[in-house]
PDB file of N, CA and C in Angstrom:
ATOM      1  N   UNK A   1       0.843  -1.189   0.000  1.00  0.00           N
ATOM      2  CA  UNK A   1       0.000   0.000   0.000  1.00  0.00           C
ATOM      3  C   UNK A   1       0.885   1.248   0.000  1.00  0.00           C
ATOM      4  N   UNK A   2       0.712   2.335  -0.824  1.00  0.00           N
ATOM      5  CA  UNK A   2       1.587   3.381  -0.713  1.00  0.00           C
ATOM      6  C   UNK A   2       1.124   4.347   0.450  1.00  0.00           C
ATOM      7  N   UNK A   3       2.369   4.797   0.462  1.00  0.00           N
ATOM      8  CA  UNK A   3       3.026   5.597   1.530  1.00  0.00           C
ATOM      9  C   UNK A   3       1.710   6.770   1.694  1.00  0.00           C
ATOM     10  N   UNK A   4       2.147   7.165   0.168  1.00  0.00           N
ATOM     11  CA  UNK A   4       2.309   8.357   0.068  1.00  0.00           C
ATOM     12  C   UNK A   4       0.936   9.046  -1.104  1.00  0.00           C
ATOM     13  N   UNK A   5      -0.068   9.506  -0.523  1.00  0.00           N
ATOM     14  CA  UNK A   5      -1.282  10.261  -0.801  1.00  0.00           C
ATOM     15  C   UNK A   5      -1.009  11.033  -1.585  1.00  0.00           C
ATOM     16  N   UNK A   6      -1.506  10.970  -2.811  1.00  0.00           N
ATOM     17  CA  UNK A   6      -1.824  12.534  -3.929  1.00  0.00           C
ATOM     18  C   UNK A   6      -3.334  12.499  -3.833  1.00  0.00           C
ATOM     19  N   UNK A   7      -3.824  14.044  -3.520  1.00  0.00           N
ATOM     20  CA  UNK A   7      -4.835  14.524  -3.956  1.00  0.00           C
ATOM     21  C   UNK A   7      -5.134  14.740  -4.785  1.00  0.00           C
ATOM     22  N   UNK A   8      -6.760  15.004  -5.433  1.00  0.00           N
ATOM     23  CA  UNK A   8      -6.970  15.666  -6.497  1.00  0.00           C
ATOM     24  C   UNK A   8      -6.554  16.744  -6.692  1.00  0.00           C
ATOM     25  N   UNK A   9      -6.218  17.747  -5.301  1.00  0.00           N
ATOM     26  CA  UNK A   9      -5.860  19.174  -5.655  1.00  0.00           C
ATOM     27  C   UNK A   9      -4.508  19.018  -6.379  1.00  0.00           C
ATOM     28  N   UNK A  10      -3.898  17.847  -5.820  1.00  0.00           N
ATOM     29  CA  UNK A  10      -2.539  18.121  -6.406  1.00  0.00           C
ATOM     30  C   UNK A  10      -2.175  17.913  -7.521  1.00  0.00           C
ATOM     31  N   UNK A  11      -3.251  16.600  -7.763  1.00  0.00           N
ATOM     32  CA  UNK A  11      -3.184  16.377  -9.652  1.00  0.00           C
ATOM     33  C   UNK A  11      -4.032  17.705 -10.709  1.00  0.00           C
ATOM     34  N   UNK A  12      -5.151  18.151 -10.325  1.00  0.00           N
ATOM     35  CA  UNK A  12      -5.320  19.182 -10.749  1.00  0.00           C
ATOM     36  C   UNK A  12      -4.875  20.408 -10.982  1.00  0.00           C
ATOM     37  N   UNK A  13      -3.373  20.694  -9.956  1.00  0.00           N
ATOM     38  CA  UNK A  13      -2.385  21.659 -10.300  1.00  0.00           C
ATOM     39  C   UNK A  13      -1.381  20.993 -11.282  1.00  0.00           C
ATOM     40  N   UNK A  14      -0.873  20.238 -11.234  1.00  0.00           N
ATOM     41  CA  UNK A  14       0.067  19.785 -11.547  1.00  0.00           C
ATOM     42  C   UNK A  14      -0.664  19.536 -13.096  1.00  0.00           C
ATOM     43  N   UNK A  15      -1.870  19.456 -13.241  1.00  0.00           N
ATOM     44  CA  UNK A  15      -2.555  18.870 -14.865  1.00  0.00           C
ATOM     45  C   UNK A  15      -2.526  20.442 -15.263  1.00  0.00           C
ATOM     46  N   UNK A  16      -2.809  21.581 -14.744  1.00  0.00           N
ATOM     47  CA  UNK A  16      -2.492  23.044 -14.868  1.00  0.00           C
ATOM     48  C   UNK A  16      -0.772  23.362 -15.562  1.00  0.00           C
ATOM     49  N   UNK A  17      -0.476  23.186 -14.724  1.00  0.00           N
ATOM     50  CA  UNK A  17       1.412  23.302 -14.457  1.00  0.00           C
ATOM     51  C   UNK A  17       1.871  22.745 -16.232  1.00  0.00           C
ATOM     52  N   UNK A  18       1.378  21.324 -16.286  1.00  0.00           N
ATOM     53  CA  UNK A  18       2.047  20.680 -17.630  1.00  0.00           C
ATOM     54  C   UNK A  18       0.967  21.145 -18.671  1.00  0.00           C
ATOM     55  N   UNK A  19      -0.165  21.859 -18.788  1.00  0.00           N
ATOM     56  CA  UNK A  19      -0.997  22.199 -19.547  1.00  0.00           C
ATOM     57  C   UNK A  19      -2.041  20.557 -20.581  1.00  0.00           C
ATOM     58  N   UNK A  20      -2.260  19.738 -19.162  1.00  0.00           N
ATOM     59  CA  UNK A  20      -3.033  18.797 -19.554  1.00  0.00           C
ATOM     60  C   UNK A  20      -4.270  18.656 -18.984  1.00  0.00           C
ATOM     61  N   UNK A  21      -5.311  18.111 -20.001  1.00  0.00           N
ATOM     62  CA  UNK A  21      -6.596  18.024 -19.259  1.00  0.00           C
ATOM     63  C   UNK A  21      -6.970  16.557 -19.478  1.00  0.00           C
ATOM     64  N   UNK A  22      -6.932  15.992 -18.697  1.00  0.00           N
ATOM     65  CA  UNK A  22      -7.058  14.626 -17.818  1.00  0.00           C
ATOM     66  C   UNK A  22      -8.184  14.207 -17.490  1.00  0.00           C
ATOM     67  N   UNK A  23      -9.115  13.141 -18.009  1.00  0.00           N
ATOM     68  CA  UNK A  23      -9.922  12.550 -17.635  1.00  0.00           C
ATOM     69  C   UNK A  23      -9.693  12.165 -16.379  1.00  0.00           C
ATOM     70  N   UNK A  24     -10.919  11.698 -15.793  1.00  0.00           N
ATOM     71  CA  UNK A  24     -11.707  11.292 -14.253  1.00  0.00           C
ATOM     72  C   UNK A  24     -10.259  10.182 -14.047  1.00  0.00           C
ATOM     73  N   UNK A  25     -10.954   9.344 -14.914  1.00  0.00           N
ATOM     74  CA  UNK A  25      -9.180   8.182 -15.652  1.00  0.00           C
ATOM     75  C   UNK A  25      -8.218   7.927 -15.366  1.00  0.00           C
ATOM     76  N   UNK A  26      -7.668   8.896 -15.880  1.00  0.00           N
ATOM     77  CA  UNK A  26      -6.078   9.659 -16.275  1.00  0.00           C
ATOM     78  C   UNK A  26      -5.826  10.225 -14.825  1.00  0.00           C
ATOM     79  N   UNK A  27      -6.740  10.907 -14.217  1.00  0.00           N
ATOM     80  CA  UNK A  27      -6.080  11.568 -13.196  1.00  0.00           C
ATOM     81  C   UNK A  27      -6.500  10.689 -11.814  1.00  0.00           C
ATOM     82  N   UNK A  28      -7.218   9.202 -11.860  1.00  0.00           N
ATOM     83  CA  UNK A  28      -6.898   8.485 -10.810  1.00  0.00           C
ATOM     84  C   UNK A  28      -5.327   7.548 -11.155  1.00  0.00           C
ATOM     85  N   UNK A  29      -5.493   7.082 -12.251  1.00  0.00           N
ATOM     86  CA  UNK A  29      -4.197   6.265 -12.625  1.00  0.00           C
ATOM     87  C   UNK A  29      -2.850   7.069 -12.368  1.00  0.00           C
ATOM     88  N   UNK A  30      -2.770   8.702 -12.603  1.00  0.00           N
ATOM     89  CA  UNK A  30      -1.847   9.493 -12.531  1.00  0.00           C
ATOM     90  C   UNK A  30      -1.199   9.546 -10.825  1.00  0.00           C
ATOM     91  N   UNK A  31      -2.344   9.981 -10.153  1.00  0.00           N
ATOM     92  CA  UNK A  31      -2.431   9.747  -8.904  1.00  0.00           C
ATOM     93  C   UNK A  31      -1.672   8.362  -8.028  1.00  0.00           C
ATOM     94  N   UNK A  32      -2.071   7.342  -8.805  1.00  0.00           N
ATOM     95  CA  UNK A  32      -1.410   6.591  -8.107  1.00  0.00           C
ATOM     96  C   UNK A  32       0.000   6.173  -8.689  1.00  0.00           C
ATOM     97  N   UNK A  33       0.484   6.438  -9.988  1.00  0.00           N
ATOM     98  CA  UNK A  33       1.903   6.315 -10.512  1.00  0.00           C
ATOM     99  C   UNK A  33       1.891   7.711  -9.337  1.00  0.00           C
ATOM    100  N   UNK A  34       2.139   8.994  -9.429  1.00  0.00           N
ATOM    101  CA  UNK A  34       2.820  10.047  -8.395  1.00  0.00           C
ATOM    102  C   UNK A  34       3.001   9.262  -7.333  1.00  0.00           C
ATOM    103  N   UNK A  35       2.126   8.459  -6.500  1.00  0.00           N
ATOM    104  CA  UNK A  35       2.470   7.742  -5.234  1.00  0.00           C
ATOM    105  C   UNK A  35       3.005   7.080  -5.631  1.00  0.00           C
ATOM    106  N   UNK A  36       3.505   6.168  -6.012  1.00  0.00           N
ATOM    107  CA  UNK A  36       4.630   5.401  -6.595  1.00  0.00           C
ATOM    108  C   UNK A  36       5.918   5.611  -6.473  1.00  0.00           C
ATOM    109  N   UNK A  37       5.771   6.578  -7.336  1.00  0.00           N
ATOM    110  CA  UNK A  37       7.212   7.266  -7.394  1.00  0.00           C
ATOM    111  C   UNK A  37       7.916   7.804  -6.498  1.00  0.00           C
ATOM    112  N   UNK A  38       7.020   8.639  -5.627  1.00  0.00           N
ATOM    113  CA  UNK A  38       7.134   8.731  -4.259  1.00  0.00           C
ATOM    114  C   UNK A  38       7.491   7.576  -3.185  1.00  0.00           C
ATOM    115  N   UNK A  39       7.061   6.852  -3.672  1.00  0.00           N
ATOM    116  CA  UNK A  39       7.092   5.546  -1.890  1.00  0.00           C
ATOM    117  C   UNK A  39       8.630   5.433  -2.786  1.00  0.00           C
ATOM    118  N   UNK A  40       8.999   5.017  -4.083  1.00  0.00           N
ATOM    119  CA  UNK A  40      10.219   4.582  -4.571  1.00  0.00           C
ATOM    120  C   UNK A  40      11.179   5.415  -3.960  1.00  0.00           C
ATOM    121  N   UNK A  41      10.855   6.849  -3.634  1.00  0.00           N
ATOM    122  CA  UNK A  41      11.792   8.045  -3.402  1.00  0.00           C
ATOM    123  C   UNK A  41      12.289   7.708  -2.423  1.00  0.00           C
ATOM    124  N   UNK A  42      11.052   7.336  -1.206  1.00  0.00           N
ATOM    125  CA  UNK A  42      11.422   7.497   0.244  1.00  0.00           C
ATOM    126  C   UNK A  42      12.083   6.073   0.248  1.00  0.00           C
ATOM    127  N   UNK A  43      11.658   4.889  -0.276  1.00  0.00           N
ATOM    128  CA  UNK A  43      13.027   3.581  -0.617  1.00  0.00           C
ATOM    129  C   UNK A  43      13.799   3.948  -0.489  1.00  0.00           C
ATOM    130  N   UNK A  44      14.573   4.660  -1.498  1.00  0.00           N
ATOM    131  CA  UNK A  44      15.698   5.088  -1.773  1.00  0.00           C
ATOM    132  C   UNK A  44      16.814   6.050  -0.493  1.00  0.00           C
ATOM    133  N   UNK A  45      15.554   6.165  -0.111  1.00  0.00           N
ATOM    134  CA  UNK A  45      16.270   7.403   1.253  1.00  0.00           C
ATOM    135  C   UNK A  45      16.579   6.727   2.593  1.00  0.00           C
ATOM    136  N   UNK A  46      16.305   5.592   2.497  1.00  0.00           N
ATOM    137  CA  UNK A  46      16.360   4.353   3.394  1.00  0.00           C
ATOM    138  C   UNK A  46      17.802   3.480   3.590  1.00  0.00           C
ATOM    139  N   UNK A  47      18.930   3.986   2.251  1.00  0.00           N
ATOM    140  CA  UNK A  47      19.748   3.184   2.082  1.00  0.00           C
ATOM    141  C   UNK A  47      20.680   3.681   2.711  1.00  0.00           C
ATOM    142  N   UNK A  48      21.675   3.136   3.081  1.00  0.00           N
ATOM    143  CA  UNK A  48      23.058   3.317   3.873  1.00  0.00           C
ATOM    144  C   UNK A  48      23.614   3.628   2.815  1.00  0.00           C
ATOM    145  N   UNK A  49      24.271   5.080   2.511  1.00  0.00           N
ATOM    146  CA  UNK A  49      25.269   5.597   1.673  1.00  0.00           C
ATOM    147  C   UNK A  49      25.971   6.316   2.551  1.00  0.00           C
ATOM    148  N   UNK A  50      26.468   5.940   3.978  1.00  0.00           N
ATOM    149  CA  UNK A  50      27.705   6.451   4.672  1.00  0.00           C
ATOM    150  C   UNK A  50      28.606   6.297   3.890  1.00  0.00           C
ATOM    151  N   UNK A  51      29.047   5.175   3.337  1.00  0.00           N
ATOM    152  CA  UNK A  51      30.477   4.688   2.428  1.00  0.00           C
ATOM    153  C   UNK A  51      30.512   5.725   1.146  1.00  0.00           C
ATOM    154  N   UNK A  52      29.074   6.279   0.680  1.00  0.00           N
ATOM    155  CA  UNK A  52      29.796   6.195  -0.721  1.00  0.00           C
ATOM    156  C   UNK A  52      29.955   7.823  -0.835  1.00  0.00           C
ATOM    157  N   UNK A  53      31.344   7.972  -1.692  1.00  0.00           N
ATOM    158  CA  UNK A  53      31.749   9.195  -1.931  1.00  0.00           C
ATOM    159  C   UNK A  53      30.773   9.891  -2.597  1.00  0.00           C
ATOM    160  N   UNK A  54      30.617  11.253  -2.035  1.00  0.00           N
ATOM    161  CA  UNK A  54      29.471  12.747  -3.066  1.00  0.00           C
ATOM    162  C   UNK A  54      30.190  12.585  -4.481  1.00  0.00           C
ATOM    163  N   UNK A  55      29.535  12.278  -5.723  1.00  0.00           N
ATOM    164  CA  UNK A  55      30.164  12.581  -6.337  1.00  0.00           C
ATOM    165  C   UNK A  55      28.749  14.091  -7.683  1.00  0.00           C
ATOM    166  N   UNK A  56      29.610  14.644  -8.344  1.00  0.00           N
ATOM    167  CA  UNK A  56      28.701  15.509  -8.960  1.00  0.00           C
ATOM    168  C   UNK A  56      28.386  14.757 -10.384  1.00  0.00           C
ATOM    169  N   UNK A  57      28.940  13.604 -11.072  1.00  0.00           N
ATOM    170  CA  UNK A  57      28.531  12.731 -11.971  1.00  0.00           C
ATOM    171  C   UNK A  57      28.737  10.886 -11.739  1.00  0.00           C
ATOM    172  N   UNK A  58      28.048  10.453 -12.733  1.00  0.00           N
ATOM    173  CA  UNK A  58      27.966   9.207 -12.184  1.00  0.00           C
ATOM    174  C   UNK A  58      29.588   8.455 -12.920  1.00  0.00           C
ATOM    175  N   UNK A  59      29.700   8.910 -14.327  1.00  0.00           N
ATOM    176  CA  UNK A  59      31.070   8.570 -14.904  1.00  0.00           C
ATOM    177  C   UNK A  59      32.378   9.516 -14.121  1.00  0.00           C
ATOM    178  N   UNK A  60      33.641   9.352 -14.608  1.00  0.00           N
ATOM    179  CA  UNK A  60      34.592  10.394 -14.294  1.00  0.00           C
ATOM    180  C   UNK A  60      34.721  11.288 -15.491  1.00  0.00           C
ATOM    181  N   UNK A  61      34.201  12.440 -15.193  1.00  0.00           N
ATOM    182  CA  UNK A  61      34.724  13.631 -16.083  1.00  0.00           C
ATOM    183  C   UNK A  61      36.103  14.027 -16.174  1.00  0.00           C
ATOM    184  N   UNK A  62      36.423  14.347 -17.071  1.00  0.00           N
ATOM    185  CA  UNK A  62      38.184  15.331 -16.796  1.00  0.00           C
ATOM    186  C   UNK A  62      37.757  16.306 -17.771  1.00  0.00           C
ATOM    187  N   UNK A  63      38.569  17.708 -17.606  1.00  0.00           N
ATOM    188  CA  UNK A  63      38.226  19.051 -18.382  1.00  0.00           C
ATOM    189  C   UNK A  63      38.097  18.697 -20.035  1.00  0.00           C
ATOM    190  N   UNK A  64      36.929  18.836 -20.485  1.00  0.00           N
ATOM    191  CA  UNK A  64      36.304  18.823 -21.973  1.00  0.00           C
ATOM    192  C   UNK A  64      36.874  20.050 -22.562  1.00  0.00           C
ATOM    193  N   UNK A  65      37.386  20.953 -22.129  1.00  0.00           N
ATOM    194  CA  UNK A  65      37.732  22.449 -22.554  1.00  0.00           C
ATOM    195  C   UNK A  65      38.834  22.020 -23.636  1.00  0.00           C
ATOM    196  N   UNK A  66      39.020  22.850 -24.581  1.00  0.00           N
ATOM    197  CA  UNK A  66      39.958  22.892 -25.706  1.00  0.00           C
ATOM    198  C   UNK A  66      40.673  24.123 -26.070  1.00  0.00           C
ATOM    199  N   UNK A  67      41.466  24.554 -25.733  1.00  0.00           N
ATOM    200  CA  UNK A  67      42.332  25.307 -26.454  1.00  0.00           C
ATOM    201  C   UNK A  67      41.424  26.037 -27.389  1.00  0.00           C
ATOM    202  N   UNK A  68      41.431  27.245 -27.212  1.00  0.00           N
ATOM    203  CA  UNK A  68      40.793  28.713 -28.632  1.00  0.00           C
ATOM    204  C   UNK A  68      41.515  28.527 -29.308  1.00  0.00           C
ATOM    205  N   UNK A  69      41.552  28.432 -30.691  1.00  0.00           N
ATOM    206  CA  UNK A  69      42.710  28.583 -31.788  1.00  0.00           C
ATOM    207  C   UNK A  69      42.138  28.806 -32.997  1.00  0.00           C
ATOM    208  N   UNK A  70      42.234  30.316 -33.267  1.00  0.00           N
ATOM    209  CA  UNK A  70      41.496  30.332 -34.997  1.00  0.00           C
ATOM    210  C   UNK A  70      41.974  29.569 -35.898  1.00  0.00           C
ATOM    211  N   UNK A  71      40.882  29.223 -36.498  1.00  0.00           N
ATOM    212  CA  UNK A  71      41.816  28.030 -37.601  1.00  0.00           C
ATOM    213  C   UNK A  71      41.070  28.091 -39.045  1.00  0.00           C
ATOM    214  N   UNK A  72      40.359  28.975 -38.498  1.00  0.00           N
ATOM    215  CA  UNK A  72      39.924  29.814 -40.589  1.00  0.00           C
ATOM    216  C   UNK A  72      40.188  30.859 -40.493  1.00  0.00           C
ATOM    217  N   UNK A  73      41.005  31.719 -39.830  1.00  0.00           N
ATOM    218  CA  UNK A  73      41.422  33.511 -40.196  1.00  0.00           C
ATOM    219  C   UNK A  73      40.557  34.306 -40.651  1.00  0.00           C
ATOM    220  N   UNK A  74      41.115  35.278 -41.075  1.00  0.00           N
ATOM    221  CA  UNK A  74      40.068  36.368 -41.650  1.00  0.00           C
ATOM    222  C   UNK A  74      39.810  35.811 -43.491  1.00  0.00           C
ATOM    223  N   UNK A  75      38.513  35.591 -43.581  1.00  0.00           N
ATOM    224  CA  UNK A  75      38.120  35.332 -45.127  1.00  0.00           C
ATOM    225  C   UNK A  75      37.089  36.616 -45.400  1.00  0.00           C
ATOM    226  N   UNK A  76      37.273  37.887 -44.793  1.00  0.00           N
ATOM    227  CA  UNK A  76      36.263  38.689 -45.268  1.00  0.00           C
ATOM    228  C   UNK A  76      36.137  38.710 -46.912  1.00  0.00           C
ATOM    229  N   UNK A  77      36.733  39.012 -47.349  1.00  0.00           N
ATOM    230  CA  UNK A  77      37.023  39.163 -48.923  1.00  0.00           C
ATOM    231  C   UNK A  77      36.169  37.715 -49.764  1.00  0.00           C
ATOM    232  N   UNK A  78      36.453  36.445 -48.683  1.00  0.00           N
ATOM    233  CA  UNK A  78      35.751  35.444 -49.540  1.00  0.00           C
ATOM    234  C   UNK A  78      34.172  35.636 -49.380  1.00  0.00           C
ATOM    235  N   UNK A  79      34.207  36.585 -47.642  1.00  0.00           N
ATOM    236  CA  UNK A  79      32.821  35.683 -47.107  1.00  0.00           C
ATOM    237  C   UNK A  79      31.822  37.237 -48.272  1.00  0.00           C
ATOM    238  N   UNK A  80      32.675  38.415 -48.586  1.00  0.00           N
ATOM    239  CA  UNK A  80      31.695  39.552 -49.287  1.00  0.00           C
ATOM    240  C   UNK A  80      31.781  39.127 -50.374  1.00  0.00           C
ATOM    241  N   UNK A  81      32.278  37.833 -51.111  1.00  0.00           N
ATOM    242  CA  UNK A  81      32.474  37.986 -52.776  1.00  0.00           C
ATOM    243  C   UNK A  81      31.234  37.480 -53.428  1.00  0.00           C
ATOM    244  N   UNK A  82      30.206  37.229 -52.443  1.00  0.00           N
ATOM    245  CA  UNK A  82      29.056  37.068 -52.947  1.00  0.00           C
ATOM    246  C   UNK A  82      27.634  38.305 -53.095  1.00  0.00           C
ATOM    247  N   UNK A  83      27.778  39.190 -51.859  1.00  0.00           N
ATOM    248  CA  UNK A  83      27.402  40.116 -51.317  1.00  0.00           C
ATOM    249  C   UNK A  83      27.182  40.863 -52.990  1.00  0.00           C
ATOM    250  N   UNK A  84      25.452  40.896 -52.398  1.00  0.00           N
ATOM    251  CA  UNK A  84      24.734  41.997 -54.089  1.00  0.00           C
ATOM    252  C   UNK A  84      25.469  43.411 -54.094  1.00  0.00           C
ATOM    253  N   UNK A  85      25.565  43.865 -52.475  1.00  0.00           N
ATOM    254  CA  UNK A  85      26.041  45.319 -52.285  1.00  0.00           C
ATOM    255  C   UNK A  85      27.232  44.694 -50.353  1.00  0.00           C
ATOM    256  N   UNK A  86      27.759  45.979 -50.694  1.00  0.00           N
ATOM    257  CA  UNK A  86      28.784  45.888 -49.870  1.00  0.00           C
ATOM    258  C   UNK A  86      29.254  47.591 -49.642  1.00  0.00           C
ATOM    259  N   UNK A  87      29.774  48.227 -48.149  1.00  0.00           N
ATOM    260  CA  UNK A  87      30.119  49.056 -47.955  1.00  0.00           C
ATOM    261  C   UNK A  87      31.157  49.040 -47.155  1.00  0.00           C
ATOM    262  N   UNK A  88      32.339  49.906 -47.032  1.00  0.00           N
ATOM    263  CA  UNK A  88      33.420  49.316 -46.034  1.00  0.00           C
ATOM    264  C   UNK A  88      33.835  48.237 -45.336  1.00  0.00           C
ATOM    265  N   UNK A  89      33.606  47.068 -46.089  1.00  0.00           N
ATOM    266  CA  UNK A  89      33.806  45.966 -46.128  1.00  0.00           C
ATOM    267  C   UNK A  89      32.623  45.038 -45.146  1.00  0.00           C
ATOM    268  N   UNK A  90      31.961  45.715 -45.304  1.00  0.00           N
ATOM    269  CA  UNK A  90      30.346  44.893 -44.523  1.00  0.00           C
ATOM    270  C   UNK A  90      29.266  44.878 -45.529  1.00  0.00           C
ATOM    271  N   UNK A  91      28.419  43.911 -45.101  1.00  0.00           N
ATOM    272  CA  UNK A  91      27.544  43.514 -46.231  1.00  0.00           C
ATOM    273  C   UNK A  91      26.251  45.342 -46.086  1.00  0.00           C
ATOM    274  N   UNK A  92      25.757  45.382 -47.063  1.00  0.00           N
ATOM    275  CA  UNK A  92      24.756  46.530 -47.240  1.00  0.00           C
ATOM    276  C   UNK A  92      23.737  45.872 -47.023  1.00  0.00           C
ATOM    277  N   UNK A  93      22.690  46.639 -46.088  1.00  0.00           N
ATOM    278  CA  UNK A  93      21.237  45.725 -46.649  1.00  0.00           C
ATOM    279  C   UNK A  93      20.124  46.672 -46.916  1.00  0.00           C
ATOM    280  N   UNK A  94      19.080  46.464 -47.102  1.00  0.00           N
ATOM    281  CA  UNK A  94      17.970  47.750 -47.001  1.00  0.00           C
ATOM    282  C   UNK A  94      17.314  47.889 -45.568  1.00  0.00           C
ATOM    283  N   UNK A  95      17.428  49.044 -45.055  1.00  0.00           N
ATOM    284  CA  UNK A  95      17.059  49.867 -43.520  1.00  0.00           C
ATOM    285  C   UNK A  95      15.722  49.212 -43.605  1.00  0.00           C
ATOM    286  N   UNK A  96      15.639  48.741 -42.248  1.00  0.00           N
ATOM    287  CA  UNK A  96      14.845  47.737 -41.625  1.00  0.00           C
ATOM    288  C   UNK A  96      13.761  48.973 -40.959  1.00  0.00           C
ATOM    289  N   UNK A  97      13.925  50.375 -40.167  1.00  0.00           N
ATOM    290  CA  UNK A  97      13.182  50.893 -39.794  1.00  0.00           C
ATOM    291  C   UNK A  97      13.828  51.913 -40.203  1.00  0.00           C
ATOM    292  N   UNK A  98      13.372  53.269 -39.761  1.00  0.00           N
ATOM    293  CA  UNK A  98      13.703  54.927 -39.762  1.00  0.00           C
ATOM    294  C   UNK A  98      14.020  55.265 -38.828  1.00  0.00           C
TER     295      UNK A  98
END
């Protein structure tokens, strides 16, 4: 038997919150997966993890970061050689407002 009670108020916010409208149905079956998940939670909170180290991921990360290094330079000249119009070396366009 679960723990752990959901109300209608709470499925009726929560059917608000995700922008769903839930049959009579839907929101007893919903109700009792939320308790579910819940009694699973408080399981879980039950376990002896004195031993195990905090960690902030479950694999080992090492720094993903890479070195900045331009490695296409300046191609203005290639990137305007298409450009219908062009002014001091920036593309022209037609004024969007006044």
């Amino acid at each position: 038997m679960a723990k752990n009670v959901i109300t209608d108020e709470v499925i009726e916010y929560v059917g608000i919150l995700a922008k769903l409208e839930l049959s009579d149905e839907e929101k007893e079956r919903a109700k009792a997966d939320m308790a579910g998940m819940l009694d699973y939670i408080d399981m879980l909170g039950e376990l002896d993890t004195s031993q195990v180290e905090p960690m902030s991921h479950v694999f080992p990360v090492s720094n993903v970061f890479r070195e900045d290094v331009v490695e296409n330079g300046d191609n203005r000249e290639a990137m305007l050689a298409n450009a219908p119009e062009r002014e001091e070396g920036c593309y022209k366009v037609p004024r969007t407002f006044e």
